[in-house]
C-alpha atoms as a PDB file:
ATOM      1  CA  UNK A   1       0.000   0.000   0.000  1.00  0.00           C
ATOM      2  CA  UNK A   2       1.015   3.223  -1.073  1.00  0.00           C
ATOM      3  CA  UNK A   3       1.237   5.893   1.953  1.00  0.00           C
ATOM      4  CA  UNK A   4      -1.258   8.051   0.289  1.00  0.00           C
ATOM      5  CA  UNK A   5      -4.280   5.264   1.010  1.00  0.00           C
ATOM      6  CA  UNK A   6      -2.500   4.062   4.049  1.00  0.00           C
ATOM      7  CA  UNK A   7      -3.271   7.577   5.592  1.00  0.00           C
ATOM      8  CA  UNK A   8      -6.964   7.351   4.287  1.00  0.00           C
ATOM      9  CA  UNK A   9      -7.458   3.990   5.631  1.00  0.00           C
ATOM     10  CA  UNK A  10      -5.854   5.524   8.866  1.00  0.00           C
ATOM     11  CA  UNK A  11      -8.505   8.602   8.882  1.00  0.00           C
ATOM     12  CA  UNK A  12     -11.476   6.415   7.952  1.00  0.00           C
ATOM     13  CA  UNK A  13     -10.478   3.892  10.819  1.00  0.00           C
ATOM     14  CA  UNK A  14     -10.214   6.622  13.473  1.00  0.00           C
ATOM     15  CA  UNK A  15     -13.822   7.925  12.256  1.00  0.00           C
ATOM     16  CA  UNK A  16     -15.383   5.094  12.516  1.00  0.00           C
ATOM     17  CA  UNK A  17     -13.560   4.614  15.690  1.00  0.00           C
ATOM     18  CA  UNK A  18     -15.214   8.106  17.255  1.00  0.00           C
ATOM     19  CA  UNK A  19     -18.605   7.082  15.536  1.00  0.00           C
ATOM     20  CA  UNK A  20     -18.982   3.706  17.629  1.00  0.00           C
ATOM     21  CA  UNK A  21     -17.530   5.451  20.853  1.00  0.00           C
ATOM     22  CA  UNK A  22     -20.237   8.638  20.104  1.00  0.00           C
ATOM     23  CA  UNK A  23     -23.100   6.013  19.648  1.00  0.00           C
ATOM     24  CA  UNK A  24     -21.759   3.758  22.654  1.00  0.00           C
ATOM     25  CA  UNK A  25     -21.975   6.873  24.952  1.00  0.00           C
ATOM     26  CA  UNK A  26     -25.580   7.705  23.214  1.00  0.00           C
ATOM     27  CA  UNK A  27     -26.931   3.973  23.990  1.00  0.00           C
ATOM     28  CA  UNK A  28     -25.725   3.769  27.837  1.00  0.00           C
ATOM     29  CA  UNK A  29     -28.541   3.391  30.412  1.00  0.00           C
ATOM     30  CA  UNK A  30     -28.429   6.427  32.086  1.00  0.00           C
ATOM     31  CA  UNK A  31     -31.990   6.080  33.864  1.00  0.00           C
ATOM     32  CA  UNK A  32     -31.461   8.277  36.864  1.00  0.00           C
ATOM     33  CA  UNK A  33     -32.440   5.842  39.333  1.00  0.00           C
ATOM     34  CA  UNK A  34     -32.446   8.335  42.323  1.00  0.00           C
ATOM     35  CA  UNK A  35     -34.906  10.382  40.924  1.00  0.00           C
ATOM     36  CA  UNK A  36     -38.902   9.783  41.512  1.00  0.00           C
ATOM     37  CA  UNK A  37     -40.281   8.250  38.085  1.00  0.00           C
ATOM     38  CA  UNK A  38     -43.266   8.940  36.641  1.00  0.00           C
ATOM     39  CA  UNK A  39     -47.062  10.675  37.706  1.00  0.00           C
ATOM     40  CA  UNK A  40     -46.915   8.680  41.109  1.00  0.00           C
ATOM     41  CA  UNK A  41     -43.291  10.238  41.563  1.00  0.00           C
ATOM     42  CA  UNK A  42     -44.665  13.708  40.824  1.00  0.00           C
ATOM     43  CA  UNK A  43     -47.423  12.762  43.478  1.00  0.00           C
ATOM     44  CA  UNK A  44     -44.845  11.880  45.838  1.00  0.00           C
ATOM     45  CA  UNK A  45     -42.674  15.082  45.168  1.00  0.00           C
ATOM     46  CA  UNK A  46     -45.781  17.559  45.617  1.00  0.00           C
ATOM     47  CA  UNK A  47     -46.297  15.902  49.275  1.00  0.00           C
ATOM     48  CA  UNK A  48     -42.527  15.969  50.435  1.00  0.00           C
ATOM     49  CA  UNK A  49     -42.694  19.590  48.867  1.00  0.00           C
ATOM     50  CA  UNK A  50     -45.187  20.632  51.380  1.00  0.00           C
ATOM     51  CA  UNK A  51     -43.049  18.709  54.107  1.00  0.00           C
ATOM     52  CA  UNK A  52     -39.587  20.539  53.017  1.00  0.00           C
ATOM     53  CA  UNK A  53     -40.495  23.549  51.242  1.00  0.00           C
ATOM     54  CA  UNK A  54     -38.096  21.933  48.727  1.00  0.00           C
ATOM     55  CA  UNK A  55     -38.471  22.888  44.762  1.00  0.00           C
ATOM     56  CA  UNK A  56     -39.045  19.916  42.337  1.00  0.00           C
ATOM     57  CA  UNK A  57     -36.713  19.686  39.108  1.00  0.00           C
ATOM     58  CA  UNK A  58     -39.145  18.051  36.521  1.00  0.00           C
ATOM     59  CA  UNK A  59     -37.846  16.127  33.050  1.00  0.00           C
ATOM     60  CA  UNK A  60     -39.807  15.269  30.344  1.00  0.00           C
ATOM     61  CA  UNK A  61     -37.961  13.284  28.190  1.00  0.00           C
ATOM     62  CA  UNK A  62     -38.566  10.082  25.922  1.00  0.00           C
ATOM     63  CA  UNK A  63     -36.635   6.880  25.610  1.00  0.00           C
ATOM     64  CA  UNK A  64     -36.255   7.595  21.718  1.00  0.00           C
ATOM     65  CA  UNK A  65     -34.925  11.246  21.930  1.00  0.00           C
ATOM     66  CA  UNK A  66     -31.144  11.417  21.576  1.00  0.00           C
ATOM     67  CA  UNK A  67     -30.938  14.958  23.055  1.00  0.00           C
ATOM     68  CA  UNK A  68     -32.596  13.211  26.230  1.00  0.00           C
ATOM     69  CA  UNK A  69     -29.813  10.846  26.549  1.00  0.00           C
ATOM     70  CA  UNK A  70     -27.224  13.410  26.269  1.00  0.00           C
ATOM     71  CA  UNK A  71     -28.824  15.960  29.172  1.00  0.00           C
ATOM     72  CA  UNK A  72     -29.045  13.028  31.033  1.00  0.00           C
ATOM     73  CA  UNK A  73     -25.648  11.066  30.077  1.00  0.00           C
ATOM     74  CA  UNK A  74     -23.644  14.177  30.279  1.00  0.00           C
ATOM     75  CA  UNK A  75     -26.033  16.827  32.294  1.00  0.00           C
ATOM     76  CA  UNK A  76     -27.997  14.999  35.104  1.00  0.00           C
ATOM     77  CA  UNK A  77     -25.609  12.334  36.032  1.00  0.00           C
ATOM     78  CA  UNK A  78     -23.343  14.376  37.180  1.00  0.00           C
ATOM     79  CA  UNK A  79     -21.131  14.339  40.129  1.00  0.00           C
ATOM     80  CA  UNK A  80     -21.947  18.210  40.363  1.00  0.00           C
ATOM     81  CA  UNK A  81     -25.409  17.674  39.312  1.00  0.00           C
ATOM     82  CA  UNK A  82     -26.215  14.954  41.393  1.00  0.00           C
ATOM     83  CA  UNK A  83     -24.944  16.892  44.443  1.00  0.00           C
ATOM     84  CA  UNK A  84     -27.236  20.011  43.962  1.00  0.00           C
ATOM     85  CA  UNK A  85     -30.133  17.802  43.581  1.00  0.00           C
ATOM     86  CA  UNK A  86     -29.590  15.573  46.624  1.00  0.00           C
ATOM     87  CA  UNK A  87     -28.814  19.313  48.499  1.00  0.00           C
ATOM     88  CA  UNK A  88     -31.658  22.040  46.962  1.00  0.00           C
ATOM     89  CA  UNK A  89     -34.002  20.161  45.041  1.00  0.00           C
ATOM     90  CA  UNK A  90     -36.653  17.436  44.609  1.00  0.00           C
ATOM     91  CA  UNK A  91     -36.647  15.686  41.407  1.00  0.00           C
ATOM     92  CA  UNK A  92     -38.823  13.854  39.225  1.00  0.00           C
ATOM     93  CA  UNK A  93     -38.432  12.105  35.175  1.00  0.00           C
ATOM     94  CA  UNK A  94     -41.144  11.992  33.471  1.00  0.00           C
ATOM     95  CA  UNK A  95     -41.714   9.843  30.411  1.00  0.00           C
ATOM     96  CA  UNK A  96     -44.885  11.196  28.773  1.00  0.00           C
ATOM     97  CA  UNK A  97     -45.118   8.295  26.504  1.00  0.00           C
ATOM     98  CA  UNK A  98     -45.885   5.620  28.933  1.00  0.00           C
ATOM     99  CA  UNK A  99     -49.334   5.965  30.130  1.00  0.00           C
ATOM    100  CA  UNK A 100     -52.341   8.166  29.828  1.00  0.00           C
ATOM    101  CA  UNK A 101     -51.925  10.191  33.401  1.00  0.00           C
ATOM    102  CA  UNK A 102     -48.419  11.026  32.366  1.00  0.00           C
ATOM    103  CA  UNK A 103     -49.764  12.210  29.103  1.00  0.00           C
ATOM    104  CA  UNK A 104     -52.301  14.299  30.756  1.00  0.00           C
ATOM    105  CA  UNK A 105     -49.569  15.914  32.789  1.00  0.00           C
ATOM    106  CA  UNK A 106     -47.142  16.788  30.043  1.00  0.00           C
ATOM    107  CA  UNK A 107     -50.292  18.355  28.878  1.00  0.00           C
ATOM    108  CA  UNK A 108     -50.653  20.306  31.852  1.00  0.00           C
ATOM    109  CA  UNK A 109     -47.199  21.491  31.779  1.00  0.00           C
ATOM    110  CA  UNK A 110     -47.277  22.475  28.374  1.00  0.00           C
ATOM    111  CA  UNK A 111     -44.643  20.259  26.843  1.00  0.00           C
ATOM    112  CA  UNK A 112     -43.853  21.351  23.409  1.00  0.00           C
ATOM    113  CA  UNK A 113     -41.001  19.216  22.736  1.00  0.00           C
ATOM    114  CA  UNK A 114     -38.360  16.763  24.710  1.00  0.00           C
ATOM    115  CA  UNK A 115     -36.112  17.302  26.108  1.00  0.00           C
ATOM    116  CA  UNK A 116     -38.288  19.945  28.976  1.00  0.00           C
ATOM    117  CA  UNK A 117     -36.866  20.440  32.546  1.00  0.00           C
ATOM    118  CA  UNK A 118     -39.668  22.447  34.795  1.00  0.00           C
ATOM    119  CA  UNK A 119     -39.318  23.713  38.063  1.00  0.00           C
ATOM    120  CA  UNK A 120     -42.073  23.974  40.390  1.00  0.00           C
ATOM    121  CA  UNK A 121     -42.272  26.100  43.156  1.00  0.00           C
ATOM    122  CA  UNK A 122     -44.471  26.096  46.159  1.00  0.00           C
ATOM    123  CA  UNK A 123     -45.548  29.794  46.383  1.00  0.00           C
ATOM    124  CA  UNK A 124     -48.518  30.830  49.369  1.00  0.00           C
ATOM    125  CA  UNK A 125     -50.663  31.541  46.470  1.00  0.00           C
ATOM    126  CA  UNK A 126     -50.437  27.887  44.761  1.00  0.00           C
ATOM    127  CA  UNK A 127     -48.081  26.282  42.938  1.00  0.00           C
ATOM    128  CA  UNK A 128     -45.816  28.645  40.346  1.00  0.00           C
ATOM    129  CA  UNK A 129     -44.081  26.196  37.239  1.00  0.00           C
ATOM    130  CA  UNK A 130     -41.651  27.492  35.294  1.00  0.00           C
ATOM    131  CA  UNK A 131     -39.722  26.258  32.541  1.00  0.00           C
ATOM    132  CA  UNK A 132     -35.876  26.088  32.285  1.00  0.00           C
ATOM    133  CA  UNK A 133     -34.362  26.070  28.948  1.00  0.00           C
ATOM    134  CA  UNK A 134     -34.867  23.239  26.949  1.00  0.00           C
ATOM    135  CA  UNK A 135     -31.360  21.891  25.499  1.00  0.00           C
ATOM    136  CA  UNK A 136     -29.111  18.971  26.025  1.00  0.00           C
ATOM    137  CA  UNK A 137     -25.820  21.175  25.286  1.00  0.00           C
ATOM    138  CA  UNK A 138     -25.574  22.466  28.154  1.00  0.00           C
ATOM    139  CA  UNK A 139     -22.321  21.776  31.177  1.00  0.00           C
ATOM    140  CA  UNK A 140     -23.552  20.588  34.524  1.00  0.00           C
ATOM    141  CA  UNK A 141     -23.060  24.113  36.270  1.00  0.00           C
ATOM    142  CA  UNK A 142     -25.013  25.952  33.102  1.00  0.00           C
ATOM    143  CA  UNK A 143     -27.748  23.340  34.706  1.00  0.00           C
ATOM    144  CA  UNK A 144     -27.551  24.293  38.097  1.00  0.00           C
ATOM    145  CA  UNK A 145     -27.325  28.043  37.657  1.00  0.00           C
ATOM    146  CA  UNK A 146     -30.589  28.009  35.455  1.00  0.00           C
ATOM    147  CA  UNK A 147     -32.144  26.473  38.551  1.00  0.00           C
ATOM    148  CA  UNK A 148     -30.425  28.416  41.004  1.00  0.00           C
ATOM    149  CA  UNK A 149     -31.816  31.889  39.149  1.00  0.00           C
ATOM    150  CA  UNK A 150     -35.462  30.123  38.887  1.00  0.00           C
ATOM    151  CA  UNK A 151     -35.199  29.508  42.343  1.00  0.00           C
ATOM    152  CA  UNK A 152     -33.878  32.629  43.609  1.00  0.00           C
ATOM    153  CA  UNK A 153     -30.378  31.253  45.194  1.00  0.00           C
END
């Protein structure tokens, strides 16, 4: 072999090579087993809300959505992420796709797309939701501060 297509064998072997680590990374169960699943989780959450006074981080995502995987691959699991959440926060995923109920409440929230991260605040005058910005390319501390600020810390 010439060293012309022994370099182009070289760059299509280190391609592929960053393709199958990319779509390794992409496949990974990553199903952020601390945090309350589901509309019974979110039922949960509201009553330890009124207990702590605690806000509740709340993901809509889908099993299907790649930009899901990545906030929660690269976002949510988190060392720094984790932390905050165990510290400041209640959170809940929420998988609209699985039942009915879960449906109803992605209606309720106003999910336009996935992935959707909500916080929801327990105010004296009811509950206040507001959504945080809706991206998976974001770091772990561009996460926290958008909660932070909805939070007021």
């Amino acid at each position: 072999m010439n060293k012309k297509k022994l370099s182009i064998l070289a760059v299509v072997l280190l391609g592929l090579a960053f393709i199958v680590f990319g779509l390794a990374k992409l496949s990974q169960d990553v199903s952020l087993n601390d945090w309350e699943s589901q509309a019974a989780g979110y039922a949960k959450a509201l009553q330890q809300q009124q207990q702590t006074g605690k806000p509740i981080v709340v993901l809509f995502y889908t099993d299907w959505c790649g930009s899901c995987k990545v906030l929660k691959a690269e976002v949510l699991s988190s060392s720094e992420v984790k932390a905050f959440i165990n510290d400041e926060v209640l959170a809940v995923k929420i998988n609209p796709e699985l039942s009915a109920d879960v449906a109803g409440l992605a209606k309720e929230f106003g999910v336009i797309g996935y992935p959707m991260v909500f916080v929801v605040l327990n105010r004296k005058k009811g509950v206040d939701i507001r959504w945080i910005r809706k991206t998976s390319r974001i770091s772990p501390q561009q996460f926290v501060e958008q909660v932070q600020q909805v939070i007021g810390r």
